[in-house]
C-alpha atoms as a PDB file:
ATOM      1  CA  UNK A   1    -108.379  33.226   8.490  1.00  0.00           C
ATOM      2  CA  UNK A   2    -111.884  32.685   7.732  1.00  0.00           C
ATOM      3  CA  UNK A   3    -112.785  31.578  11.101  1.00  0.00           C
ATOM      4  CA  UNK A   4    -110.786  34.265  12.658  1.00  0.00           C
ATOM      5  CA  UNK A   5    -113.084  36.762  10.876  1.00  0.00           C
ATOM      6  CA  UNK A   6    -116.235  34.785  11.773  1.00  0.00           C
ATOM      7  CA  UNK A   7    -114.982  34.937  15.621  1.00  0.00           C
ATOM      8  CA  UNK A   8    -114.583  38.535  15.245  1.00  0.00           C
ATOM      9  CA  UNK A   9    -117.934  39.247  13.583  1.00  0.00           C
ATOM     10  CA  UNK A  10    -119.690  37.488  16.196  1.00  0.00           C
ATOM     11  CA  UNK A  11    -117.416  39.413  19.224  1.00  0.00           C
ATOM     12  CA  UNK A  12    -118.890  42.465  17.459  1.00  0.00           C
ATOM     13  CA  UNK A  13    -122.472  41.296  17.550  1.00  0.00           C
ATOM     14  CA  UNK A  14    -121.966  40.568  21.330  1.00  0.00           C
ATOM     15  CA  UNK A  15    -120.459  43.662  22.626  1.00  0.00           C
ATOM     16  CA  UNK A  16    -123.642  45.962  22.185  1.00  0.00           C
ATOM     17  CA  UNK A  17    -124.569  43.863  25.671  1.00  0.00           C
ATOM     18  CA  UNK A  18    -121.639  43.881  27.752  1.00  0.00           C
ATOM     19  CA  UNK A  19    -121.721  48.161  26.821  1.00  0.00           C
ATOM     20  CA  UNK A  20    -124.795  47.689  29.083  1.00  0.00           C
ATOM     21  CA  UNK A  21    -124.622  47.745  33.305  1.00  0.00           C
ATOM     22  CA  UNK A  22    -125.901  44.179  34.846  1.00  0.00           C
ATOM     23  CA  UNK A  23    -127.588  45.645  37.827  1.00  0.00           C
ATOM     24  CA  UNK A  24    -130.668  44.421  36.169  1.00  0.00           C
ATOM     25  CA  UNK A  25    -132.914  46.867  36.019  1.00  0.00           C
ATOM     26  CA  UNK A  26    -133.970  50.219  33.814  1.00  0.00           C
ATOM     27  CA  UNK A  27    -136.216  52.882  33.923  1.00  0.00           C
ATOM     28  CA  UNK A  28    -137.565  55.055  36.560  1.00  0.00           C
ATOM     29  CA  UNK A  29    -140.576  55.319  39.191  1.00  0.00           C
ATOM     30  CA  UNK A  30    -142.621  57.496  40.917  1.00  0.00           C
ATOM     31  CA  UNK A  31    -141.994  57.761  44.600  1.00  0.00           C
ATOM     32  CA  UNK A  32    -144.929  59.891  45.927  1.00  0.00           C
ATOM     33  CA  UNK A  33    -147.733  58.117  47.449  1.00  0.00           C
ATOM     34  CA  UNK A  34    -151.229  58.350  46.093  1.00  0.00           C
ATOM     35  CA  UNK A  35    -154.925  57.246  47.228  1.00  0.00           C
ATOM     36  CA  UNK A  36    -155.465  53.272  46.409  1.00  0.00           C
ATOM     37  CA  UNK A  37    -158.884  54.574  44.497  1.00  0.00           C
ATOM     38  CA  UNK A  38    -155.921  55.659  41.461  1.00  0.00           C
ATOM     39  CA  UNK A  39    -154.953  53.996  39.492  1.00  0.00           C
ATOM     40  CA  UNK A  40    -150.801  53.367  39.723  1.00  0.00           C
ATOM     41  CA  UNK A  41    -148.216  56.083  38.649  1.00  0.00           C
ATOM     42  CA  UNK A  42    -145.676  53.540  37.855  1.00  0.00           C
ATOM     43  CA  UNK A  43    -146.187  50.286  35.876  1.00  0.00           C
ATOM     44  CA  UNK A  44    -143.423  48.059  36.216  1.00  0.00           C
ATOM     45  CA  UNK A  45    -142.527  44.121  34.838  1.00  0.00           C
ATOM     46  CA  UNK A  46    -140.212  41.644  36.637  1.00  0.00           C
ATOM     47  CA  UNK A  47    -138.833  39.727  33.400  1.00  0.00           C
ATOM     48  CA  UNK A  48    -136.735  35.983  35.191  1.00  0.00           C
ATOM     49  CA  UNK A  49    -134.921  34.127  32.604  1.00  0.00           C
ATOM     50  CA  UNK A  50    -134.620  30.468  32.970  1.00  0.00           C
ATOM     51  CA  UNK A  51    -132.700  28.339  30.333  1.00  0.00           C
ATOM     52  CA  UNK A  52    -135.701  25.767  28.967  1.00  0.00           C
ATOM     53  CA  UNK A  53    -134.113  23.007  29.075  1.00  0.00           C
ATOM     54  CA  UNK A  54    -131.988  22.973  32.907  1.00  0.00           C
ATOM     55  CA  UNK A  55    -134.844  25.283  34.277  1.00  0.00           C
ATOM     56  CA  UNK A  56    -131.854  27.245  35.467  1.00  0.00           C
ATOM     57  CA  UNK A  57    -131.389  31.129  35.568  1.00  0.00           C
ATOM     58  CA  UNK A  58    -129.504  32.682  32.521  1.00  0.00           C
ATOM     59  CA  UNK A  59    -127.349  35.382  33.602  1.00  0.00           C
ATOM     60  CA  UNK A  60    -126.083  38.293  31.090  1.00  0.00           C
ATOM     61  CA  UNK A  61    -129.097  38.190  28.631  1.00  0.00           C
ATOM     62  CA  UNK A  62    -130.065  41.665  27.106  1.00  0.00           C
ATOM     63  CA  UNK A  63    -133.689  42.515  28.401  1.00  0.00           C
ATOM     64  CA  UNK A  64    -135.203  45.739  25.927  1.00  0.00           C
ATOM     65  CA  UNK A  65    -138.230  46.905  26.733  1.00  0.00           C
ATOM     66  CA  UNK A  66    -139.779  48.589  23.160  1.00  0.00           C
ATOM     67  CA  UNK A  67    -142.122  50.021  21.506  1.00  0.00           C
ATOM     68  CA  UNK A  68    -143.749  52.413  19.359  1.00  0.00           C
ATOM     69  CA  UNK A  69    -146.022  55.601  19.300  1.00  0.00           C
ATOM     70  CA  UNK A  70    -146.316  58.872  17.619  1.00  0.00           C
ATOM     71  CA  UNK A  71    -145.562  62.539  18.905  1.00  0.00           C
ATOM     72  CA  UNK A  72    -148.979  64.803  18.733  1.00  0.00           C
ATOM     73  CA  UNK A  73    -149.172  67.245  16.240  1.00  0.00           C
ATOM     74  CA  UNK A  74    -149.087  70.966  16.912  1.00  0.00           C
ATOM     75  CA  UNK A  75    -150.557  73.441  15.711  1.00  0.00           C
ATOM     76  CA  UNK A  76    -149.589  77.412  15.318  1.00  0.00           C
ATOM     77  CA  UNK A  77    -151.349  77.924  18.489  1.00  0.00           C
ATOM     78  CA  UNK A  78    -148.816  75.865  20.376  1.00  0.00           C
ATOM     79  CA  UNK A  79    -145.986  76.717  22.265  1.00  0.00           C
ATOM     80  CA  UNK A  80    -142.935  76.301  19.706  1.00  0.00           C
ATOM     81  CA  UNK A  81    -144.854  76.337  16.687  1.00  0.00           C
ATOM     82  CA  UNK A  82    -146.445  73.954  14.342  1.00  0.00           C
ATOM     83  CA  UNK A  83    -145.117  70.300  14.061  1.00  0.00           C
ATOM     84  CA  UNK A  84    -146.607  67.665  12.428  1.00  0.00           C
ATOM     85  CA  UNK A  85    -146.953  64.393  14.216  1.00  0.00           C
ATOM     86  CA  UNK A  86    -144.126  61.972  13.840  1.00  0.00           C
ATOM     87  CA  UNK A  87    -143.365  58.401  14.371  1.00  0.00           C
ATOM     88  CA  UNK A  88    -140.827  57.289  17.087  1.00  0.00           C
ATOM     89  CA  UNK A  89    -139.682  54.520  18.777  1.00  0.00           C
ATOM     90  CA  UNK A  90    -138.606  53.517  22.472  1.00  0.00           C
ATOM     91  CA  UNK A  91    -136.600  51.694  24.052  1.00  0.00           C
ATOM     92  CA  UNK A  92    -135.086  50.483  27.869  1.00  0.00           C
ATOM     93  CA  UNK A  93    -132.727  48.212  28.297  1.00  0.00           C
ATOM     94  CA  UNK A  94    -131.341  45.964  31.316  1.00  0.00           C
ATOM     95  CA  UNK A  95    -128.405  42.856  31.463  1.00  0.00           C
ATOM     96  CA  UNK A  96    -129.808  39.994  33.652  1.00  0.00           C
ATOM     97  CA  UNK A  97    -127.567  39.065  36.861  1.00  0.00           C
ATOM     98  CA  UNK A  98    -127.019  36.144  38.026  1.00  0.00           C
ATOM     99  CA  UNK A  99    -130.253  35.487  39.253  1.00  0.00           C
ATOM    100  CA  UNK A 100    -131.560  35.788  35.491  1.00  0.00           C
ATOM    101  CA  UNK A 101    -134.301  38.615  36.830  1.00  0.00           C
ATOM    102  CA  UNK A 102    -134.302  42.241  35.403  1.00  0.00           C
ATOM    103  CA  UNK A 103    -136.984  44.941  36.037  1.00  0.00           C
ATOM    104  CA  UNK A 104    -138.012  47.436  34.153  1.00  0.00           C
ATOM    105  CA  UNK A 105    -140.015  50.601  35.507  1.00  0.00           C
ATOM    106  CA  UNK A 106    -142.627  52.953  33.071  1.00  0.00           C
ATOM    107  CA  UNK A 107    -144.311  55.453  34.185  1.00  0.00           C
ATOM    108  CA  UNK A 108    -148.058  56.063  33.646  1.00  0.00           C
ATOM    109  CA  UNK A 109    -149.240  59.966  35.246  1.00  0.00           C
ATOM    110  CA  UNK A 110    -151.997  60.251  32.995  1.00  0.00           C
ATOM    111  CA  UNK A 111    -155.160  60.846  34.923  1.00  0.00           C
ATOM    112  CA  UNK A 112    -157.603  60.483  32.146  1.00  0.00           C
ATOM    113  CA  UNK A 113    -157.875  59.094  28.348  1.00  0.00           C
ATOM    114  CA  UNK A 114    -158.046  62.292  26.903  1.00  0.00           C
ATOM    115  CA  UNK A 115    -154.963  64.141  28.711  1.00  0.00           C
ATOM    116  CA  UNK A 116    -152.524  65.582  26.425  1.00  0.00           C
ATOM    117  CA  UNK A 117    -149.269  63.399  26.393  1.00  0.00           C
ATOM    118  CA  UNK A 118    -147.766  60.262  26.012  1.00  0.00           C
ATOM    119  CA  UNK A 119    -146.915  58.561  29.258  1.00  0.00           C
ATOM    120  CA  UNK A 120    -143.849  55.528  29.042  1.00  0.00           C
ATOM    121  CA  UNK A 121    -146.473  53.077  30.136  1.00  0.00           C
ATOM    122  CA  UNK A 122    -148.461  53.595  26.610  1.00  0.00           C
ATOM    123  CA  UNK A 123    -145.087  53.730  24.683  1.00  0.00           C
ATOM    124  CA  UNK A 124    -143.568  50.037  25.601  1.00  0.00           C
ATOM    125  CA  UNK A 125    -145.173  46.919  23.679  1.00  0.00           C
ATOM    126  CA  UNK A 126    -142.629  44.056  24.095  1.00  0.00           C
ATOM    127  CA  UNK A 127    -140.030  42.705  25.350  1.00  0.00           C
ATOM    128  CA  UNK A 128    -137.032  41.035  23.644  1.00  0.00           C
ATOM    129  CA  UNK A 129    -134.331  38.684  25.053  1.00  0.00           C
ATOM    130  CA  UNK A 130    -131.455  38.361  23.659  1.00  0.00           C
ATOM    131  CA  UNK A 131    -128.285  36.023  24.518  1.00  0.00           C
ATOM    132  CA  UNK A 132    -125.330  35.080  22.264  1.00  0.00           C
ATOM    133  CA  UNK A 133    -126.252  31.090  23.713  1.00  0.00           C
ATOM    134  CA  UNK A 134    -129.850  31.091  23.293  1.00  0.00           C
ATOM    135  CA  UNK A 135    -132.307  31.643  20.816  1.00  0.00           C
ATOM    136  CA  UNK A 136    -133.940  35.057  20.170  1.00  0.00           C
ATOM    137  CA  UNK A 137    -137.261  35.393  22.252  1.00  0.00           C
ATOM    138  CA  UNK A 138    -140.141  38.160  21.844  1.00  0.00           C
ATOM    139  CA  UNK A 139    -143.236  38.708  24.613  1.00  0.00           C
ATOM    140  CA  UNK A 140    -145.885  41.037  23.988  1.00  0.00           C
ATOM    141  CA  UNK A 141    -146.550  43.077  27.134  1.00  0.00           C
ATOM    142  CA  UNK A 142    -149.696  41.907  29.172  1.00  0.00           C
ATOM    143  CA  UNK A 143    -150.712  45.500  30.074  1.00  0.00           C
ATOM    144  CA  UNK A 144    -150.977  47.195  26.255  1.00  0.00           C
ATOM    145  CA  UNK A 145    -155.230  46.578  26.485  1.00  0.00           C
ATOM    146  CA  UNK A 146    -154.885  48.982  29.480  1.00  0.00           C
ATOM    147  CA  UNK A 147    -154.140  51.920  26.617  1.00  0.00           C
ATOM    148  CA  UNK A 148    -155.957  50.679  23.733  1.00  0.00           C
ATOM    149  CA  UNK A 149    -157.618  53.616  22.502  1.00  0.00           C
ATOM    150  CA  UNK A 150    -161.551  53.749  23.382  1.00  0.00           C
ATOM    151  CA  UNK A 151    -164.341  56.180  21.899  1.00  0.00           C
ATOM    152  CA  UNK A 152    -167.569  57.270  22.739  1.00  0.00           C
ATOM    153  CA  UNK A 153    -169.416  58.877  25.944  1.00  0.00           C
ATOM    154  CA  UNK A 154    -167.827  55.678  27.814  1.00  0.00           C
ATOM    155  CA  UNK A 155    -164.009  55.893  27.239  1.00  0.00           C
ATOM    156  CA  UNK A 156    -163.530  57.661  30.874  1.00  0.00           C
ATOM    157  CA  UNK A 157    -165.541  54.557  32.335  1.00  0.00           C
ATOM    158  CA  UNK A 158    -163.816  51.713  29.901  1.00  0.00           C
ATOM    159  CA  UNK A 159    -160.324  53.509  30.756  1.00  0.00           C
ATOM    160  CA  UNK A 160    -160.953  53.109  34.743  1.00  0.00           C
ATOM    161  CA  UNK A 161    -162.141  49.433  34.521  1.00  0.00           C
ATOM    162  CA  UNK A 162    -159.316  48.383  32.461  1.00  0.00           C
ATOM    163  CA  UNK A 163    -156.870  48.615  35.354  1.00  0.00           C
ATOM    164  CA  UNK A 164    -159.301  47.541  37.939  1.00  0.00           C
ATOM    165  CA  UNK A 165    -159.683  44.639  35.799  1.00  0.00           C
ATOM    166  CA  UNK A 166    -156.050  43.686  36.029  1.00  0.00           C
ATOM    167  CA  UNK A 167    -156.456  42.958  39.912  1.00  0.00           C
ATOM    168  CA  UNK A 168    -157.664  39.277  38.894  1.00  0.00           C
ATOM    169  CA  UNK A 169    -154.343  38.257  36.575  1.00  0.00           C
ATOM    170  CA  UNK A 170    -152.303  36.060  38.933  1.00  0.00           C
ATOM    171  CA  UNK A 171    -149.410  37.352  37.441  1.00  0.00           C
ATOM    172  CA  UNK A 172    -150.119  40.671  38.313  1.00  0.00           C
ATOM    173  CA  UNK A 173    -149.163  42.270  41.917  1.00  0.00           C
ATOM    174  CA  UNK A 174    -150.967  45.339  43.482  1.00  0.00           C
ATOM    175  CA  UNK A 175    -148.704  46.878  46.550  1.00  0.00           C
ATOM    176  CA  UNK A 176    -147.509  50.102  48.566  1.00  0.00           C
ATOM    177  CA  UNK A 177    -144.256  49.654  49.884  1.00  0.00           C
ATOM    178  CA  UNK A 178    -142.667  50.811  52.918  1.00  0.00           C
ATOM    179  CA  UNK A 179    -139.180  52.351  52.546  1.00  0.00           C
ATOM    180  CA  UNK A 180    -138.848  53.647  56.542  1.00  0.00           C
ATOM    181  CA  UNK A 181    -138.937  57.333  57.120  1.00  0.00           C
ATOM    182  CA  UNK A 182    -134.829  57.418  56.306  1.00  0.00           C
ATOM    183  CA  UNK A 183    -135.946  56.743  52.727  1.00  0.00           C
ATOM    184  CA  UNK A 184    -133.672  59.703  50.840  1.00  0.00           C
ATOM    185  CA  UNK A 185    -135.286  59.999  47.843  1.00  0.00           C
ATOM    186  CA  UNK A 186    -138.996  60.475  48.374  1.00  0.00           C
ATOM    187  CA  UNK A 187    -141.482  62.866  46.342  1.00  0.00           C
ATOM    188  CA  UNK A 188    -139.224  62.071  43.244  1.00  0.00           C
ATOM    189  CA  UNK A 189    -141.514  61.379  40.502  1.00  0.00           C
ATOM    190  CA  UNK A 190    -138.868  60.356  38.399  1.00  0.00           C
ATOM    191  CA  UNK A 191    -136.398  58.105  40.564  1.00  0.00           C
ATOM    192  CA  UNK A 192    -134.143  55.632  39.225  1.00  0.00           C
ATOM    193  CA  UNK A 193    -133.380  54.579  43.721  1.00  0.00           C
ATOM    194  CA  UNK A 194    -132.355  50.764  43.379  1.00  0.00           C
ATOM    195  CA  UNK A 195    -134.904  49.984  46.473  1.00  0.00           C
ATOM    196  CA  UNK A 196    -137.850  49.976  44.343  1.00  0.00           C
ATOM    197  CA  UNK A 197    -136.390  47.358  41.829  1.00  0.00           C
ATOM    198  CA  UNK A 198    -134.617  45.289  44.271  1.00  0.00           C
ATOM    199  CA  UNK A 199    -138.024  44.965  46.279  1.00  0.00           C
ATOM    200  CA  UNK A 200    -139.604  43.693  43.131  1.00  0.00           C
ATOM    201  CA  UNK A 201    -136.527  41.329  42.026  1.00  0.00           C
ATOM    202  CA  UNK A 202    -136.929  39.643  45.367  1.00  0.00           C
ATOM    203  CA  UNK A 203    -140.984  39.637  45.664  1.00  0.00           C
ATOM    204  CA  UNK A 204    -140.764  42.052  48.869  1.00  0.00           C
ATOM    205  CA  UNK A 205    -143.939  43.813  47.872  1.00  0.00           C
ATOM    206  CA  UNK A 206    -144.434  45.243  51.878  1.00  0.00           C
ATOM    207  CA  UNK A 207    -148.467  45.220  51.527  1.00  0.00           C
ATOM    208  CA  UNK A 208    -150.263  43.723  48.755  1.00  0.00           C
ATOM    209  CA  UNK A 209    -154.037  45.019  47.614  1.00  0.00           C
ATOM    210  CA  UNK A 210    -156.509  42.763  45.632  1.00  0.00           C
ATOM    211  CA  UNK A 211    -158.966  45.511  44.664  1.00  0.00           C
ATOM    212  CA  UNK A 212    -158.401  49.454  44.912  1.00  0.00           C
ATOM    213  CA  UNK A 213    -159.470  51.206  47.884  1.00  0.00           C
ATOM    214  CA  UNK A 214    -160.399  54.903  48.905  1.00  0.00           C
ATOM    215  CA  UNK A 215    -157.619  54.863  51.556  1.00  0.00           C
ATOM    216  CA  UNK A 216    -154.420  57.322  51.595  1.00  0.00           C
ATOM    217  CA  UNK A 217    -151.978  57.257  54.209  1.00  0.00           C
ATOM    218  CA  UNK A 218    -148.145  58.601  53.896  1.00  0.00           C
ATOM    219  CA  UNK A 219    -147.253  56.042  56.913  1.00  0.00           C
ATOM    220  CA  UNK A 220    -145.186  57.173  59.753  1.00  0.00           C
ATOM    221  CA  UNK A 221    -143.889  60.597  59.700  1.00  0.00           C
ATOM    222  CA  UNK A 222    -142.532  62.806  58.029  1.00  0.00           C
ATOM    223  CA  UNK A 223    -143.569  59.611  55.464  1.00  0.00           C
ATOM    224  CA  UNK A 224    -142.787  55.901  54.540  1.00  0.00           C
ATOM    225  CA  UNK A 225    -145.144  54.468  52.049  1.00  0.00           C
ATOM    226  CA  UNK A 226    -144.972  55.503  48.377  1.00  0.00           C
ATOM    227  CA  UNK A 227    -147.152  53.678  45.820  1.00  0.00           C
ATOM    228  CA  UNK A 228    -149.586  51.709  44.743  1.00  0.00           C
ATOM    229  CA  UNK A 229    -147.648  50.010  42.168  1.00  0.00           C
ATOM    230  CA  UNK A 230    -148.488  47.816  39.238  1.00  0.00           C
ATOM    231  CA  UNK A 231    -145.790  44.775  38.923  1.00  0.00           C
ATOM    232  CA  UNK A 232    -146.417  42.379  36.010  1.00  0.00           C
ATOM    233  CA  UNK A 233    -144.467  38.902  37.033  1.00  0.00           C
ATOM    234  CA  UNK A 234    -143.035  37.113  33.075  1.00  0.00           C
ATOM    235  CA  UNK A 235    -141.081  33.773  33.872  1.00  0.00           C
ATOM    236  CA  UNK A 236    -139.544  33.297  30.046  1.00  0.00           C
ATOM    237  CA  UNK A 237    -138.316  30.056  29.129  1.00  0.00           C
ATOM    238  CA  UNK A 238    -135.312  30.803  26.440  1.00  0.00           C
ATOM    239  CA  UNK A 239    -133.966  27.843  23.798  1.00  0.00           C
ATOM    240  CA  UNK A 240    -130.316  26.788  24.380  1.00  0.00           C
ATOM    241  CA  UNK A 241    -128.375  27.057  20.471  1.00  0.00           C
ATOM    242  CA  UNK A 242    -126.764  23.648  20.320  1.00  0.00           C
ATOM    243  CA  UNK A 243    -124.140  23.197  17.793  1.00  0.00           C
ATOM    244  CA  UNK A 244    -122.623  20.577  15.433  1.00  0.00           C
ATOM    245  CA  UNK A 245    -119.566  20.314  15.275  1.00  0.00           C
ATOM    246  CA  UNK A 246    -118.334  18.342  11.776  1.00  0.00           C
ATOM    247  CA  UNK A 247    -115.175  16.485  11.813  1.00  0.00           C
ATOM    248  CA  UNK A 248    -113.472  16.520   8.184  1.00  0.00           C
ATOM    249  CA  UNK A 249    -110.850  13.406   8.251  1.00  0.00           C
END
């Protein structure tokens, strides 16, 4: 009986990630295309799971992107009223395939420090991999320094050569992709299209940049580039749970 209710207990722990799709990805991204002198509209990170000790892919883990920020306050000047700020948390989640890569998309419109808002791309902090096998594992986010918060007559200056910065990680890809004028879903600045993630799950980045450039171009007509877009490349190595089994003679 005892183990019946331990089997069931840990059932329950597991089904939170099957209630989850495994097309492994989440989020959304902006599909317009903007000058290569900007700085992206959509951050995203390719998150491949391999099993630490085979060096194999490990299919069905939980991927949730989270993190933490808080809502600005209003005042009585605002539309709706006053409203004190308030602390909230976010959260995106994916279910690896077999290929043991998810992808999650955030997007970042905010032109300058100082704009009103809170773009997805300033919300997210981690990630966190679960899998009923394996052992619980946590990454912080490489791109949270692009948001830290920065004073002074400098902050539009520190704020622009954060990201331009980022073109030296080696785990960091710069690219404008090239969907073909039959692309349906263009101008979307919220799409959740599959093309965008499965370019990134299979490294198809169509043209890659190593610096920014003062170039725009909406490719062949009507248009077929969209971008430049920020991918963030995590190979995470996850612990196998091995265990003993006691035989009582």
């Amino acid at each position: 009986m005892k183990n019946t209710k331990r089997y069931i207990a840990c059932l329950l722990l597991f089904i939170p990630c099957l209630s989850f799709s495994g097309n492994g990805f989440c989020g959304h991204w902006n599909s317009t295309i903007n000058n290569l002198d900007e700085h992206p509209k959509t951050i995203a990170v390719r998150v491949e799971v391999v099993d630490k000790v085979t060096g194999l892919p490990v299919p069905h883990c939980q991927i949730t992107f989270k993190g933490s920020y808080r809502t600005e306050q209003r005042s009585s000047r605002d539309f709706g009223g006053p409203k004190p700020s308030q602390h909230k948390e976010f959260e995106r989640t994916a279910i690896t395939p077999s290929d043991g890569i998810a992808v999650g998309a955030f997007g970042w419109a905010k032109d300058y420090p100082w704009d009103n808002g809170i773009d997805e791309a300033e919300k997210v902090k981690r990630v966190e991999i679960r899998h009923p096998n394996y052992a619980y594992n946590q990454q912080t986010l490489p791109f949270i320094s692009l948001f830290s918060t920065s004073t002074g007559q400098r902050k539009h200056d520190i704020f622009r050569e954060s990201w331009i910065n980022e073109y030296s990680r080696p785990t960091l890809k710069c690219f404008v992709l090239d969907l073909g004028t039959d692309f349906p879903d263009y101008q979307n600045f919220a799409s959740k299209h599959p093309a965008f993630f499965e370019k990134i799950r299979t490294k198809n980045w169509d043209t890659l940049y190593e610096e920014p450039r003062n170039w725009f171009s909406k490719g062949d007509y009507p248009q077929s580039l969209c971008g430049p877009y920020f991918a963030y490349l995590l190979r995470i190595e996850i612990e196998p749970i091995t265990s003993k089994i006691q035989i009582v003679n």
